[in-house]
N, C-alpha and C. Protein backbone atom coordinates (compact mmCIF):
# COMPACT_ATOMS: atom_id res chain seq x y z
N UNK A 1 0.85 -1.18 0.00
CA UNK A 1 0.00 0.00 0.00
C UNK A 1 0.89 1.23 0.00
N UNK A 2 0.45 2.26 -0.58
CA UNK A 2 1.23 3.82 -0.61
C UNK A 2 0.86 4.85 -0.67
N UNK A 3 1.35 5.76 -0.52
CA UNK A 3 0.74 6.87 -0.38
C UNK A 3 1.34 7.99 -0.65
N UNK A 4 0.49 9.51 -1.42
CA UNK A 4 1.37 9.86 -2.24
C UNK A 4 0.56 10.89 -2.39
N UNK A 5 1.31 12.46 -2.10
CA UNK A 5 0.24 13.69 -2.29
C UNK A 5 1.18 14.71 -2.77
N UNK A 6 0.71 14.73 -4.29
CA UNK A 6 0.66 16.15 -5.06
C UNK A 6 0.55 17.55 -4.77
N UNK A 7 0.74 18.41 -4.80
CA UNK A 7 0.79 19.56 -4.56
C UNK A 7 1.28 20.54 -5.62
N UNK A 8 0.22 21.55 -6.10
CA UNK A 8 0.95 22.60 -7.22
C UNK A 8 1.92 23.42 -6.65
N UNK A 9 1.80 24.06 -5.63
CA UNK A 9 2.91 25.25 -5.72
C UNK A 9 3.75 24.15 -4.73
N UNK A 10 5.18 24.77 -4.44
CA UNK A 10 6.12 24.79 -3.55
C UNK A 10 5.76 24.32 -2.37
N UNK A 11 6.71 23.88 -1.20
CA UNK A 11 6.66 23.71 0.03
C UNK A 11 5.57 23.62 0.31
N UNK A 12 4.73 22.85 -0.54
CA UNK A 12 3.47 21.37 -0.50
C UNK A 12 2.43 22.51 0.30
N UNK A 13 1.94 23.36 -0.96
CA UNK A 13 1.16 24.88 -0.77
C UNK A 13 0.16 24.67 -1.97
N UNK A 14 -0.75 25.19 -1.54
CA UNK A 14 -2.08 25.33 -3.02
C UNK A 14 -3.13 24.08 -3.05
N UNK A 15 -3.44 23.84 -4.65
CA UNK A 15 -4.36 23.02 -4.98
C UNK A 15 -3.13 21.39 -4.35
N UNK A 16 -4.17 20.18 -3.99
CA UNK A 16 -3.31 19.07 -3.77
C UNK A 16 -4.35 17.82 -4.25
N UNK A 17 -3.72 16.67 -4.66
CA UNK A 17 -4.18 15.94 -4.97
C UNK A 17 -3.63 14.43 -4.28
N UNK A 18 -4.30 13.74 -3.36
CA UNK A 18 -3.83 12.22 -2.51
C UNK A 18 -3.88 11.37 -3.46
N UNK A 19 -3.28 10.33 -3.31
CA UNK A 19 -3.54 9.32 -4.54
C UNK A 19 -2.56 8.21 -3.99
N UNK A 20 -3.08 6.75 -3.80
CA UNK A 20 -2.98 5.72 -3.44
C UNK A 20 -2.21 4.93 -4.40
N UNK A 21 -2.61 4.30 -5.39
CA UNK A 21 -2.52 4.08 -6.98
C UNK A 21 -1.35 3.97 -7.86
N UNK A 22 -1.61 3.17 -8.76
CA UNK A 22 -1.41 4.09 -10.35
C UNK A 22 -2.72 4.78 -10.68
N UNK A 23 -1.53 5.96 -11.36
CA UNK A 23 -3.08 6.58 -12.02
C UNK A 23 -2.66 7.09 -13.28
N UNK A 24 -3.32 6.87 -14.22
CA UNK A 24 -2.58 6.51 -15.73
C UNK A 24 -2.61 8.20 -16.21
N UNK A 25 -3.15 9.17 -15.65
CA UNK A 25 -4.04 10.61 -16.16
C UNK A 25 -4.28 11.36 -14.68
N UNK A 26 -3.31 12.21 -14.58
CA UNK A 26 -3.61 12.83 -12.98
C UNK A 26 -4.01 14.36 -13.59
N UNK A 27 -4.00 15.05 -15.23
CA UNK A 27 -4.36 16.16 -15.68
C UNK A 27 -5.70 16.75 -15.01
N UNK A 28 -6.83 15.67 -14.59
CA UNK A 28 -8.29 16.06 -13.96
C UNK A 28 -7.55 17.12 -12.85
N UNK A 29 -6.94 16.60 -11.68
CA UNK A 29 -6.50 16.87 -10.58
C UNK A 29 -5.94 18.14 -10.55
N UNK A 30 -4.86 18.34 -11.07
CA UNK A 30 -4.15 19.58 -10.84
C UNK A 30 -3.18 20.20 -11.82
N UNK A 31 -3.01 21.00 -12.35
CA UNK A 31 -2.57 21.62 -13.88
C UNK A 31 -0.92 21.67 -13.62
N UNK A 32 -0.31 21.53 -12.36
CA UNK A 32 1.35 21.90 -12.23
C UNK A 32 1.55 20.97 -10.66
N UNK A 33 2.27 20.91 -10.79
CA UNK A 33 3.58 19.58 -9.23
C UNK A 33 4.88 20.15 -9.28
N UNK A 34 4.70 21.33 -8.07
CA UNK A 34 5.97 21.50 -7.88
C UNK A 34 6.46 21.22 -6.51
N UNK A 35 5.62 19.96 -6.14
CA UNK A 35 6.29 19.82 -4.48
C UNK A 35 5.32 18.00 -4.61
N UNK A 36 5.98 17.46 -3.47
CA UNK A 36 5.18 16.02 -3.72
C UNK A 36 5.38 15.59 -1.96
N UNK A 37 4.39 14.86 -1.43
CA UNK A 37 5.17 14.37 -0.17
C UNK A 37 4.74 12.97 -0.34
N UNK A 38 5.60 11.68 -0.06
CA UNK A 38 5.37 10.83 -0.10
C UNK A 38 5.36 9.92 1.09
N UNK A 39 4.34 9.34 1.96
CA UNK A 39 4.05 8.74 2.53
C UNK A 39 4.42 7.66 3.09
N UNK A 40 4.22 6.78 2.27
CA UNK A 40 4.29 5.26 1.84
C UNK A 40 4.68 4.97 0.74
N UNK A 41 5.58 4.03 0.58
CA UNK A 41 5.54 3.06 -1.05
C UNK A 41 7.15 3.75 -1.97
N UNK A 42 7.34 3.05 -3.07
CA UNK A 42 7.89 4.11 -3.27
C UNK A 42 7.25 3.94 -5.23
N UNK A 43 7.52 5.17 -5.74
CA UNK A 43 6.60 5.78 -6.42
C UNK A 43 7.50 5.83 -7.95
N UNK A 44 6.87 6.01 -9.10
CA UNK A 44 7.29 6.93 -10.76
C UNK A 44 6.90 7.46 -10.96
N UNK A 45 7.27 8.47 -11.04
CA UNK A 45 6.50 9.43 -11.96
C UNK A 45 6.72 9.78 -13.26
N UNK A 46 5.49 10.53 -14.13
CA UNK A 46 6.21 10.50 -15.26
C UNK A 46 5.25 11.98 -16.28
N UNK A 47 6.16 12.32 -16.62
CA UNK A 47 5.63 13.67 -17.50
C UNK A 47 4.50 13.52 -17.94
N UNK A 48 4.62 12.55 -18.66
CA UNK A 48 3.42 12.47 -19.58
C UNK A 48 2.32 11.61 -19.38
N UNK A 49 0.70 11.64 -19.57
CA UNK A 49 -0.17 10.18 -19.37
C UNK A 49 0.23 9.29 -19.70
N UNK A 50 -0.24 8.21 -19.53
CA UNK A 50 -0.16 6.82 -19.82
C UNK A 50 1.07 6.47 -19.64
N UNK A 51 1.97 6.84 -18.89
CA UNK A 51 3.10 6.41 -18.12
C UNK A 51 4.06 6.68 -19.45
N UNK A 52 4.29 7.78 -19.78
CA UNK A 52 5.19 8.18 -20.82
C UNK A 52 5.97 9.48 -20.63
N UNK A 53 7.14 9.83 -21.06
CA UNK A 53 8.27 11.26 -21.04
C UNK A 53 8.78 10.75 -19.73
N UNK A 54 9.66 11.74 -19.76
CA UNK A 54 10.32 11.49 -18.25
C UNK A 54 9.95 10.94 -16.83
N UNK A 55 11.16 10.25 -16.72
CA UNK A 55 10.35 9.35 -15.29
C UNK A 55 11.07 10.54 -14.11
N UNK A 56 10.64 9.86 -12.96
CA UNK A 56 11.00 10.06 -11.88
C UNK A 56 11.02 9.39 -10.68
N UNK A 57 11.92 8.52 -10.44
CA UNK A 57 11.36 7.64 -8.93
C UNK A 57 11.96 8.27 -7.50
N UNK A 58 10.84 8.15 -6.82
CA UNK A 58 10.23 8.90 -5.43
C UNK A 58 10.21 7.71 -4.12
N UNK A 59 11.09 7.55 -3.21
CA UNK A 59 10.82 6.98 -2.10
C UNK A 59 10.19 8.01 -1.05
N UNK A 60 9.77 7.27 0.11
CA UNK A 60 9.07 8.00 1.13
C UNK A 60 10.19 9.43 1.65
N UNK A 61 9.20 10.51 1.96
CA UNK A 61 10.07 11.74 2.17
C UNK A 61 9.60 12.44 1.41
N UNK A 62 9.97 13.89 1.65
CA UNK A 62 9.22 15.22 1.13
C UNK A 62 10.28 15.60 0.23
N UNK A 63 9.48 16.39 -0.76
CA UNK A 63 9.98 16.84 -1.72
C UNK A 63 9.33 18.34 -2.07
N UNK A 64 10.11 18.78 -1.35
CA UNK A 64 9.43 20.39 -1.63
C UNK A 64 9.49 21.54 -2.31
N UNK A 65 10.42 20.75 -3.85
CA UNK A 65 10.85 21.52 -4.87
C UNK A 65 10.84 20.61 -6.00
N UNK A 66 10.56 20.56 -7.47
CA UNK A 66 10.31 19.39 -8.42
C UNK A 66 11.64 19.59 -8.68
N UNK A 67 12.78 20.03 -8.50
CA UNK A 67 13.90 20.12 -8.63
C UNK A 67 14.81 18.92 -7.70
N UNK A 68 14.19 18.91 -6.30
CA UNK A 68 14.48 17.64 -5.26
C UNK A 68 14.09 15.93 -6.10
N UNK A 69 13.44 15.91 -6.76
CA UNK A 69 13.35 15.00 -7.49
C UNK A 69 14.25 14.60 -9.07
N UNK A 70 14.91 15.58 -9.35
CA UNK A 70 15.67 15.76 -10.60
C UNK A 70 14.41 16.16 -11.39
N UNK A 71 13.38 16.57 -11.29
CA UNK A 71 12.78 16.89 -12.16
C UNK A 71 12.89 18.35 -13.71
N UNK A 72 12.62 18.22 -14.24
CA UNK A 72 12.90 19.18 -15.33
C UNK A 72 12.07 20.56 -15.71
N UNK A 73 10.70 19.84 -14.86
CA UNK A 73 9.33 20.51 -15.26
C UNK A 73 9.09 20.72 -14.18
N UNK A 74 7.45 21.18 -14.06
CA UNK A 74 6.46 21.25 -13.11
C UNK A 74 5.67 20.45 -13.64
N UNK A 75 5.61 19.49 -14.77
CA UNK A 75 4.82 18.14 -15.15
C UNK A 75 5.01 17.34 -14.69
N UNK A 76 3.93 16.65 -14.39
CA UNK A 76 3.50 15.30 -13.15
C UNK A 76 2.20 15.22 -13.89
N UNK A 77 2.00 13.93 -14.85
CA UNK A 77 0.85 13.56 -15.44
C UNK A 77 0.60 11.81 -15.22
N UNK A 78 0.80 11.43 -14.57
CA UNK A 78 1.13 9.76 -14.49
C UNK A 78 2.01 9.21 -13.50
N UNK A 79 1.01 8.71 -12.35
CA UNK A 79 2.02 7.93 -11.56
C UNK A 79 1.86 6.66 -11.21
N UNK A 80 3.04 5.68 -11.27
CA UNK A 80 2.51 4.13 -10.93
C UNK A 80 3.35 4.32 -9.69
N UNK A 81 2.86 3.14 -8.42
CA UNK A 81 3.33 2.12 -7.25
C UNK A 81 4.07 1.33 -7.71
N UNK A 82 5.42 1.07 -7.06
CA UNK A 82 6.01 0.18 -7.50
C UNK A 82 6.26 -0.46 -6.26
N UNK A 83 5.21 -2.39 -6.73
CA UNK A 83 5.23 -3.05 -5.62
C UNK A 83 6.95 -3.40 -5.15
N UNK A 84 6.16 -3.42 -3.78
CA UNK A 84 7.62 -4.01 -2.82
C UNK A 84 8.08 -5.64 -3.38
N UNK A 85 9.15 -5.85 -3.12
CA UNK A 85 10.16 -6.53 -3.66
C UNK A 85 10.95 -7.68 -2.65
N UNK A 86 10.80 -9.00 -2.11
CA UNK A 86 11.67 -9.17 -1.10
C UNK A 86 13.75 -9.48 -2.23
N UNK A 87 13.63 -9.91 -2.72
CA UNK A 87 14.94 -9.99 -3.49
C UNK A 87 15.11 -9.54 -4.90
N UNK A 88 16.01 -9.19 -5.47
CA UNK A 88 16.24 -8.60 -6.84
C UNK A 88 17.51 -9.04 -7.60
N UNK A 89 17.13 -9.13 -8.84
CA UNK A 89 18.42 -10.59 -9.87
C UNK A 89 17.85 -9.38 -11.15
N UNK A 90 19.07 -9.16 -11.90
CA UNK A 90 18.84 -8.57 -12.98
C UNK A 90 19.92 -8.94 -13.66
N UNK A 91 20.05 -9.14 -15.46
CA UNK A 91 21.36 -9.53 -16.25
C UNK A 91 21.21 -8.52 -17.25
N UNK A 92 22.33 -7.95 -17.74
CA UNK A 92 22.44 -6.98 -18.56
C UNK A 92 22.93 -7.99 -19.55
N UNK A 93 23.48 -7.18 -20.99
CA UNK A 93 23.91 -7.59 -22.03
C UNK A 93 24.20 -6.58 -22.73
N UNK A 94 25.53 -6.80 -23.61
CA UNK A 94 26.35 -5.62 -23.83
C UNK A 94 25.14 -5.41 -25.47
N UNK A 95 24.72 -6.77 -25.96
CA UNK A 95 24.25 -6.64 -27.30
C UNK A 95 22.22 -6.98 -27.32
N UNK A 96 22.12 -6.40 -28.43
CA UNK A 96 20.63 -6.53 -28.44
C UNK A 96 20.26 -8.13 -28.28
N UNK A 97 19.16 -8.47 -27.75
CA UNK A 97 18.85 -9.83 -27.73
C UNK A 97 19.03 -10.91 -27.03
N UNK A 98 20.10 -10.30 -26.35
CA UNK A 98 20.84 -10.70 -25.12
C UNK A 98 22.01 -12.01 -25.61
N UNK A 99 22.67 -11.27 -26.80
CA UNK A 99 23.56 -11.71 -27.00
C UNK A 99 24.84 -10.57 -26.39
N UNK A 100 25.82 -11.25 -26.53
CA UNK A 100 27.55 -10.54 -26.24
C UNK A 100 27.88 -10.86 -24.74
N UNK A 101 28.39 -10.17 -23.89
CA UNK A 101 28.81 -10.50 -22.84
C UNK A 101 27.16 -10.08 -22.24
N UNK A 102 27.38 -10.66 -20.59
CA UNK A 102 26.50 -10.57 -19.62
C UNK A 102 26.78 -10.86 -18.59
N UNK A 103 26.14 -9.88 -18.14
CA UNK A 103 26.53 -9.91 -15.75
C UNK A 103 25.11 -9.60 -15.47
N UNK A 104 25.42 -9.89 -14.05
CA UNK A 104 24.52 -10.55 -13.36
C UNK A 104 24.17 -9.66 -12.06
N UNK A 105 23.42 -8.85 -11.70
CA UNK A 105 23.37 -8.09 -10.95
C UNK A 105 22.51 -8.17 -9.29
N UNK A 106 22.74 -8.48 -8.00
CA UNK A 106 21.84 -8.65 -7.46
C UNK A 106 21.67 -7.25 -6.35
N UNK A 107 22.56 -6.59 -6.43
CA UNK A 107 23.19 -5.17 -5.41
C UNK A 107 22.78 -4.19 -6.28
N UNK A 108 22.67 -2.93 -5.78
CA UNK A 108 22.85 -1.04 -6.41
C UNK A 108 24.50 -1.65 -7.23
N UNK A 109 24.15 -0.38 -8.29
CA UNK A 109 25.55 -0.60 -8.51
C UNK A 109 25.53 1.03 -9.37
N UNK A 110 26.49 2.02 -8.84
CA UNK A 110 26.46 3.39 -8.98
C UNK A 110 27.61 3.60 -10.03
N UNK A 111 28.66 2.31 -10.65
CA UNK A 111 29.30 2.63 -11.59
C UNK A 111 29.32 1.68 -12.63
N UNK A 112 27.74 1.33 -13.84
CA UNK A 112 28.03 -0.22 -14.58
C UNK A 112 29.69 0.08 -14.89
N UNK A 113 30.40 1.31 -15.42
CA UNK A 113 31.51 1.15 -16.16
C UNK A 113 32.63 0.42 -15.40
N UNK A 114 32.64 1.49 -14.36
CA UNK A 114 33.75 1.16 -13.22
C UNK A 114 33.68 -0.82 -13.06
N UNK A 115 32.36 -1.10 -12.65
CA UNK A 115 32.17 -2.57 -12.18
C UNK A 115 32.51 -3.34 -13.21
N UNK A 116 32.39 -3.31 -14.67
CA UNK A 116 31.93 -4.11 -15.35
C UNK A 116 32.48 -3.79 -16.84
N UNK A 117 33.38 -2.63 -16.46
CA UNK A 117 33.73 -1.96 -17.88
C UNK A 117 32.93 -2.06 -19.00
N UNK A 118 31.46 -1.79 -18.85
CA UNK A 118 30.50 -1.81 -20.05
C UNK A 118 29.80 -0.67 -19.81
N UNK A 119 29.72 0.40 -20.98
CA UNK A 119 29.16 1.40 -20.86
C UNK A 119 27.66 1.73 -21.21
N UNK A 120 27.67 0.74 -22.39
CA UNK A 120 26.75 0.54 -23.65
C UNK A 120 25.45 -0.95 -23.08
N UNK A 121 24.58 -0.67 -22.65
CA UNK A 121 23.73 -1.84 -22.51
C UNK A 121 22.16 -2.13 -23.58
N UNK A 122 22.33 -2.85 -24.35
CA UNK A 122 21.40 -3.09 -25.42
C UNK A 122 20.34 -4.00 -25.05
N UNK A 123 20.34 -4.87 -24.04
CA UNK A 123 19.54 -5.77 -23.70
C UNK A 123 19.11 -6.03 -22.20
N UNK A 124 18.83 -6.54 -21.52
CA UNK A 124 18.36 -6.82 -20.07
C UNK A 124 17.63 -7.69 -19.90
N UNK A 125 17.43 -8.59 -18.58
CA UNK A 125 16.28 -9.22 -18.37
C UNK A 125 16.12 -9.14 -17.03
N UNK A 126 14.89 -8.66 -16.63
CA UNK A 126 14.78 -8.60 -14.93
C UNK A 126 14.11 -9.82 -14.40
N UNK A 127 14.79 -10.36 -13.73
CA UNK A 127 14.54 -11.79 -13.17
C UNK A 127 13.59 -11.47 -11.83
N UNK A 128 13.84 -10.71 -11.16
CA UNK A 128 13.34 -10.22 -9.79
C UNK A 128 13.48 -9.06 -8.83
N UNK A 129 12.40 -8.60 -8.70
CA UNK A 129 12.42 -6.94 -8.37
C UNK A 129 12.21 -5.68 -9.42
N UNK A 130 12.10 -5.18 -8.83
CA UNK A 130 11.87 -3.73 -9.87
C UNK A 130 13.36 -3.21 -9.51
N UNK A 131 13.56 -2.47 -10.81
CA UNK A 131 15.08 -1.09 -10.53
C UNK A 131 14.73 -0.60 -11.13
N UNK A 132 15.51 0.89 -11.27
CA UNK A 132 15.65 2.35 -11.47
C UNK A 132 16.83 2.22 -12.22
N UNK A 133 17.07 2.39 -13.74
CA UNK A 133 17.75 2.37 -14.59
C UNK A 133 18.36 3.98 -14.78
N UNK A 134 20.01 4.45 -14.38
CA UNK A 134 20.60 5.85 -14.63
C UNK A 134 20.98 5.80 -15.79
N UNK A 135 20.91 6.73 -16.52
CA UNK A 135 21.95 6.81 -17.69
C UNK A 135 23.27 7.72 -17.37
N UNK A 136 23.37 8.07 -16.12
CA UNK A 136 24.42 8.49 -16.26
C UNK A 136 25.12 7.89 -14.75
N UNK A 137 26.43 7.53 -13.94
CA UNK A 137 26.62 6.79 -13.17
C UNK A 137 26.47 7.59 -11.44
N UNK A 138 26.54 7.18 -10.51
CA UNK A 138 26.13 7.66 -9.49
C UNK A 138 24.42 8.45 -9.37
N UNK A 139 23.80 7.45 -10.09
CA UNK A 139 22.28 7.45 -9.71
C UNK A 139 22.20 9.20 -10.17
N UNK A 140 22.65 9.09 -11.50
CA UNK A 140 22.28 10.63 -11.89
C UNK A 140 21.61 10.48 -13.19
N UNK A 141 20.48 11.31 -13.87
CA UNK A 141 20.72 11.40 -15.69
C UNK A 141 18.72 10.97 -15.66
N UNK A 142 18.98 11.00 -16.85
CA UNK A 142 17.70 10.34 -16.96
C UNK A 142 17.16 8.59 -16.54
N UNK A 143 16.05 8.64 -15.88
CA UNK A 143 15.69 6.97 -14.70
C UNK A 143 14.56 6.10 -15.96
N UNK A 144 14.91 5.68 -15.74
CA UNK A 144 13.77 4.35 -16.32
C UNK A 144 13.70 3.25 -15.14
N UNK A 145 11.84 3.11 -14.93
CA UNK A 145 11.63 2.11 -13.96
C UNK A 145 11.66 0.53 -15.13
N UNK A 146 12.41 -0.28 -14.30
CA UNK A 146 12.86 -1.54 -15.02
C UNK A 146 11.97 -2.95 -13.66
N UNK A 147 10.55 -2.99 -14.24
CA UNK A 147 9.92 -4.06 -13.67
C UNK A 147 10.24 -5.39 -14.63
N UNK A 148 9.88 -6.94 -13.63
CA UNK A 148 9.95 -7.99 -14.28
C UNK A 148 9.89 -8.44 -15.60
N UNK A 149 10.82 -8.67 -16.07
CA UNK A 149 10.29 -8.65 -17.88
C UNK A 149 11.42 -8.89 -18.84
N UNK A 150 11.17 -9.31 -19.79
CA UNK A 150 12.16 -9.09 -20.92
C UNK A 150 12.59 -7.62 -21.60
N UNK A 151 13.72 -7.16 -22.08
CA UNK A 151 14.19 -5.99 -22.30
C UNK A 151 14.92 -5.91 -23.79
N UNK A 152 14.52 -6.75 -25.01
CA UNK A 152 15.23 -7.07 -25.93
C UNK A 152 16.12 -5.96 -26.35
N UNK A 153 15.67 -4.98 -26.24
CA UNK A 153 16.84 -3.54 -26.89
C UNK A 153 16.00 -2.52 -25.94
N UNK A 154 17.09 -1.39 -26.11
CA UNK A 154 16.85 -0.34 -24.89
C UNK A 154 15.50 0.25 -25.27
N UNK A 155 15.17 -0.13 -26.84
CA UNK A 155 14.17 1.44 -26.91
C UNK A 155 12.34 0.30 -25.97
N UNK A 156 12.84 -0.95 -25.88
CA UNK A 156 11.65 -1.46 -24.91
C UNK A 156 11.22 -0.64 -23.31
N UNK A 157 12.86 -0.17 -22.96
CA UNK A 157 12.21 0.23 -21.63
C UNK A 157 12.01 1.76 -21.82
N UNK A 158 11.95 2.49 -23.00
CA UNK A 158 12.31 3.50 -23.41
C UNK A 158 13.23 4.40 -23.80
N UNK A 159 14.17 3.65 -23.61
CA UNK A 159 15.61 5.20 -23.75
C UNK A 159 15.79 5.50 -24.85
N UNK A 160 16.36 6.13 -24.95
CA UNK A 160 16.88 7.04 -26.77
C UNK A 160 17.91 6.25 -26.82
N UNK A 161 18.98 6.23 -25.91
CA UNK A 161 20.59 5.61 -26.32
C UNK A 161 20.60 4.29 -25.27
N UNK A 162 21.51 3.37 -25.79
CA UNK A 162 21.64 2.76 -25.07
C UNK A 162 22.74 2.48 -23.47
N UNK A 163 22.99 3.87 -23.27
CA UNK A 163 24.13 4.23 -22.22
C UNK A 163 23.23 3.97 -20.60
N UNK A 164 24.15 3.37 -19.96
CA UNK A 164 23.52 2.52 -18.90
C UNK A 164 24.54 3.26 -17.80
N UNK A 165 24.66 4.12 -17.01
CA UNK A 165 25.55 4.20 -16.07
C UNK A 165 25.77 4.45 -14.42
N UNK A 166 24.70 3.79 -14.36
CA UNK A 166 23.89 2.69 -12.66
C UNK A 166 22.87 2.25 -12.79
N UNK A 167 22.58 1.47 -11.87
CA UNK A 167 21.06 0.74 -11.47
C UNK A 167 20.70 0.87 -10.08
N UNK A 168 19.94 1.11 -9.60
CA UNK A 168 18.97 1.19 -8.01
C UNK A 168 18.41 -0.14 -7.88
N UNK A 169 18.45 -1.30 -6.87
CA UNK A 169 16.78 -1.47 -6.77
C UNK A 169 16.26 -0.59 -5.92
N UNK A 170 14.87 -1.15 -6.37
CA UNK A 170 13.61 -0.30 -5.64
C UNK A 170 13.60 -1.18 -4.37
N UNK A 171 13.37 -0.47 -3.59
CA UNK A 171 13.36 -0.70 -2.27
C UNK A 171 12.82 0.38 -1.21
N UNK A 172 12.01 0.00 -0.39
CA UNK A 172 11.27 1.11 0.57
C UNK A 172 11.48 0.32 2.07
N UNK A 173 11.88 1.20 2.47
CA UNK A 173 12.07 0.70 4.23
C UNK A 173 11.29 1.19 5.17
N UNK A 174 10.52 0.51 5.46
CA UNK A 174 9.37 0.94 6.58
C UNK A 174 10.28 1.01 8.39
């Protein structure tokens, strides 16, 4: 369960919107998110409806600037829950299809290059758990949430390029 409240202006001020959920279309609710406090759970967000444009993932804790989130905007149109997780197994692959080399990931890892000297990741498969995909290393750049699934080439989980440079799991500590 989670919990999760919107707010247009700043330092969680103005119109607000609670929300439990995914919610594929939060435009009804409130026209701008420039502050979020999160409750419970931990959370994506994402620019656009239907869980599209820029993500953003949100653990519990206030956020009282869309800037505290790496955000770009004051857009917040789409947010999913991302269920809790007891263990997490993920394999990269340097080539589409999940051919070329491959490792095996079960930890954060804040440098693929440093760890693994691979910069470039074309493929994936998430065996268990959800992660938070960086494109740039030390959990910086643009995030892609990476749930259970096959990943044949990057443009599946969305990215433009295929530059990989950390992974998160998701994880919320009560």
């Amino acid at each position: 369960m989670g919990k999760i409240t919107f707010y247009e202006d700043r330092g969680f001020q103005g119109r607000h919107y609670e929300c439990s959920s995914d919610h594929s279309n939060l435009q009804p609710y409130f026209s701008r998110c420039n502050s979020v406090r999160v409750d419970s759970g931990c959370w994506m967000l994402y620019e656009q409806p239907n869980y599209l444009g820029g993500q953003y993932f949100l653990r519990r804790g206030d956020y009282p600037d869309y800037q505290q989130w790496m955000g770009l905007s004051d857009s917040v149109r789409s947010c999913r829950l991302i269920p809790h997780a007891g263990s997490h197994r993920i394999r990269l692959y340097e080539r589409e299809d999940y051919r070329g080399q491959m490792v095996e990931i079960t930890e954060d890892c804040p440098s693929v290059q440093d760890r693994f000297h691979l910069s470039d990741i074309y493929s994936l498969n998430v065996l268990e758990g959800s992660w938070v995909l960086y494109e740039l290393p030390n959990y910086r750049g643009r995030q892609y949430l990476l749930r259970p699934g096959e990943y044949r080439r990057h443009l599946d989980w969305g990215a433009v390029n295929a530059r990989v440079g950390s992974l998160r799991r998701v994880m919320d500590f009560y």
